[in-house]
C-alpha atoms as a PDB file:
ATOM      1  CA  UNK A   1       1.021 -13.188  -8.502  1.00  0.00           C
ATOM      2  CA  UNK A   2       1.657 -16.294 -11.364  1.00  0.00           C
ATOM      3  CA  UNK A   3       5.419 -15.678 -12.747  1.00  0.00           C
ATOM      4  CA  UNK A   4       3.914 -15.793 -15.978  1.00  0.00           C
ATOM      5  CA  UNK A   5       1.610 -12.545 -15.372  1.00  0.00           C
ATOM      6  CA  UNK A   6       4.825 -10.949 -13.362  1.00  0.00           C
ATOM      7  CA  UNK A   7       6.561 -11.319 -17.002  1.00  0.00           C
ATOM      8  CA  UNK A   8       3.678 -10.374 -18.723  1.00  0.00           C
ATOM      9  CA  UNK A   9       3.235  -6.971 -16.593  1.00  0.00           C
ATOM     10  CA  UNK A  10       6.895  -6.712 -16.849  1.00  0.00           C
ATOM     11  CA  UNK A  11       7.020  -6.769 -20.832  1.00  0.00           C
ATOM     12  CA  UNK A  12       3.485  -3.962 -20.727  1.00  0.00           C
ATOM     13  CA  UNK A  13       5.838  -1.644 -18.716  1.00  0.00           C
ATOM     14  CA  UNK A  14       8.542  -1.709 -20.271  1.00  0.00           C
ATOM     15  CA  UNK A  15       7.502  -1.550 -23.434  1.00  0.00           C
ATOM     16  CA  UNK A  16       3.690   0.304 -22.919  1.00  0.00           C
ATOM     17  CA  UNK A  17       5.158   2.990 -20.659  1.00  0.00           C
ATOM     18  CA  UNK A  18       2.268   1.655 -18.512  1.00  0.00           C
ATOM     19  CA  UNK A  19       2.939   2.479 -14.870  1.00  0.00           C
ATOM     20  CA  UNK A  20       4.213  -0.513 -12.966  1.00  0.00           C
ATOM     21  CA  UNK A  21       1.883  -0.050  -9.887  1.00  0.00           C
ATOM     22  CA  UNK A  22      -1.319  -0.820 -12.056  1.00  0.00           C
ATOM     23  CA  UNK A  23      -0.022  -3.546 -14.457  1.00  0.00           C
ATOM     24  CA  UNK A  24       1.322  -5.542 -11.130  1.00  0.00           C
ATOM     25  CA  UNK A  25      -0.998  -4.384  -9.084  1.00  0.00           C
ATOM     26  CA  UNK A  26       1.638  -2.660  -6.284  1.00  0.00           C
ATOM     27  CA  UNK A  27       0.579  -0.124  -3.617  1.00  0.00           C
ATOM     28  CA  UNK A  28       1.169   3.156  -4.304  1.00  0.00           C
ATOM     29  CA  UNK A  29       2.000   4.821  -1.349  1.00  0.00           C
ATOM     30  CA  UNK A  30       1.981   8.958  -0.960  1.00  0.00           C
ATOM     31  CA  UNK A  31       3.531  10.455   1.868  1.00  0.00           C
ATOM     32  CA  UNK A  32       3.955  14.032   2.955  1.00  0.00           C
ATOM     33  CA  UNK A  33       6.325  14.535   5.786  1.00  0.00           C
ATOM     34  CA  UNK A  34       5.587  11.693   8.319  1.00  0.00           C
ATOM     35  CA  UNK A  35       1.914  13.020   9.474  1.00  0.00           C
ATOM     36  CA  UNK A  36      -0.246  11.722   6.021  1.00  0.00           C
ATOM     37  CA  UNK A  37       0.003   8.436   4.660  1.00  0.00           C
ATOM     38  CA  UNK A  38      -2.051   7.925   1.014  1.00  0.00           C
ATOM     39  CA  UNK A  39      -2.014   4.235   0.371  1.00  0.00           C
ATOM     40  CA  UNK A  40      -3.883   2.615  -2.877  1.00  0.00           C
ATOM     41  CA  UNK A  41      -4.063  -0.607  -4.044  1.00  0.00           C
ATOM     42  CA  UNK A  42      -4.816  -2.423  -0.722  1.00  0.00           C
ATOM     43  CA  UNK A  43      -6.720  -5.363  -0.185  1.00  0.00           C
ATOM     44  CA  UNK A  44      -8.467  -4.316   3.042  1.00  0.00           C
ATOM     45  CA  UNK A  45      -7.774  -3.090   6.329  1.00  0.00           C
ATOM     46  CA  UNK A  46      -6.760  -6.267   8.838  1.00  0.00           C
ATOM     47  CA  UNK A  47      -6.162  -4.149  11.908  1.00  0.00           C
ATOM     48  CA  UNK A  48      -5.936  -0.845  12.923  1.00  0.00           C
ATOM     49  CA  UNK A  49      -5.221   1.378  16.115  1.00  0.00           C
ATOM     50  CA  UNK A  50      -3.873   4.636  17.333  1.00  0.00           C
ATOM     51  CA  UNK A  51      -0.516   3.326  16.735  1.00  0.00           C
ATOM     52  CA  UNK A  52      -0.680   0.453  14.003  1.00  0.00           C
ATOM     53  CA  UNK A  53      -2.049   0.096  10.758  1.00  0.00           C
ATOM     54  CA  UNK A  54      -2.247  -3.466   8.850  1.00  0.00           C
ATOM     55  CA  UNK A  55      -2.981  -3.766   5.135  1.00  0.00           C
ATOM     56  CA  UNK A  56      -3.650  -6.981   3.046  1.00  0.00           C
ATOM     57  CA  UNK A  57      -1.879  -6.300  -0.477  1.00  0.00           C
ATOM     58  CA  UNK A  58      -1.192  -9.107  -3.055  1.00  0.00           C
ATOM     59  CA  UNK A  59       1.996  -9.771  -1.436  1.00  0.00           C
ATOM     60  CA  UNK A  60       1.651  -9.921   1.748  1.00  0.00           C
ATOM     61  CA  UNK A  61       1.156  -7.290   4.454  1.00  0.00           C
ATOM     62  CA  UNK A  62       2.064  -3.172   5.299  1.00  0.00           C
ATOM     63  CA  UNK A  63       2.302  -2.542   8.191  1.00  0.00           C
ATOM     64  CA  UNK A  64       2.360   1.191   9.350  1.00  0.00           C
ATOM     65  CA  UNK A  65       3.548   2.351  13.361  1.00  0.00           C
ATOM     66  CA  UNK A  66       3.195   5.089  15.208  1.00  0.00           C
ATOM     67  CA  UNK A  67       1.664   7.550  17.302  1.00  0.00           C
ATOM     68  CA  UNK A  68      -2.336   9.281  17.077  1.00  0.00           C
ATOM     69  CA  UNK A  69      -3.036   7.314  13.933  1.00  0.00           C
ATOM     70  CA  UNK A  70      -6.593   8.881  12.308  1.00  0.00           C
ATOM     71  CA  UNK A  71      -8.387   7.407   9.258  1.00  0.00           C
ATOM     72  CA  UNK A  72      -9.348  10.072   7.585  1.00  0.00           C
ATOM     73  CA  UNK A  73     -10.848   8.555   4.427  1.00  0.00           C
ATOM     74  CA  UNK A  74     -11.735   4.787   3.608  1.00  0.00           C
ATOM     75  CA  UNK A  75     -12.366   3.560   0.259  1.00  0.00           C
ATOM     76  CA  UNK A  76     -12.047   0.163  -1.096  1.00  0.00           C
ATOM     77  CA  UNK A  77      -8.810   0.329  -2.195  1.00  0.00           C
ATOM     78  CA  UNK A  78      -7.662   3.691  -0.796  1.00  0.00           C
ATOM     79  CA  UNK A  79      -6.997   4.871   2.657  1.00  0.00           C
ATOM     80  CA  UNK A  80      -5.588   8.138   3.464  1.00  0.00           C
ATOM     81  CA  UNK A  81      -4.170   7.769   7.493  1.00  0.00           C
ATOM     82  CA  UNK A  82      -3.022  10.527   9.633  1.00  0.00           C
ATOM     83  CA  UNK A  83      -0.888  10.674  12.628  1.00  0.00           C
ATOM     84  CA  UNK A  84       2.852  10.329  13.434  1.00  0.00           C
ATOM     85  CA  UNK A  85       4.483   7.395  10.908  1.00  0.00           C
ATOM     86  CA  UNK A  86       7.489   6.086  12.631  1.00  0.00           C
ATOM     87  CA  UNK A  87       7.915   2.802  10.111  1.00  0.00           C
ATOM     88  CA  UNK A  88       6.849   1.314   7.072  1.00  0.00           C
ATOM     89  CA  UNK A  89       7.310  -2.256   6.728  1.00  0.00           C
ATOM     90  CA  UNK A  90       6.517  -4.908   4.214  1.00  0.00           C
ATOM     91  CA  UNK A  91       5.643  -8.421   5.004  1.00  0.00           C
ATOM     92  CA  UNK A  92       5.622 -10.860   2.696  1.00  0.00           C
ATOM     93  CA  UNK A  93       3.377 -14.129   2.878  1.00  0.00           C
END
């Protein structure tokens, strides 16, 4: 994302009470326990097997490891995984 529109998004939440993941377009990432994994604001699935899930997001990658990963539901911008989550980890490109 420009600096300028980082600012800009910056300024709406701060000052808009508008929720930071929209404005900057973040992942918003829901977990209960470490068996379901809600993630929105991706930018598509890159890979995914029973033990590792890769997301494009704005900024880079997530990337999600396990064990007896399941996608459960697949929309656009919204995937909600099940399985064992061992790690979350952000990549940056």
């Amino acid at each position: 994302m420009k600096k300028w529109q980082q600012r800009i998004g910056n300024w709406f939440t701060e000052h808009l009470d508008m929720p930071a993941d929209v404005v900057l377009e973040l992942p918003r990432i829901t977990t209960i326990g470490h068996f379901h994994a809600y993630i929105e604001n991706h930018r598509g699935l890159i890979l995914f097997s029973d033990n590792e899930l890769r997301l494009r997001l704005n900024t880079g990658f997530l990337l999600i490891t396990g064990e007896s990963f399941v996608l459960k539901v697949m929309l656009p911008e919204e995937i909600l995984l099940e399985g064992k989550m061992k790690e979350f980890k952000f990549i940056e490109s």
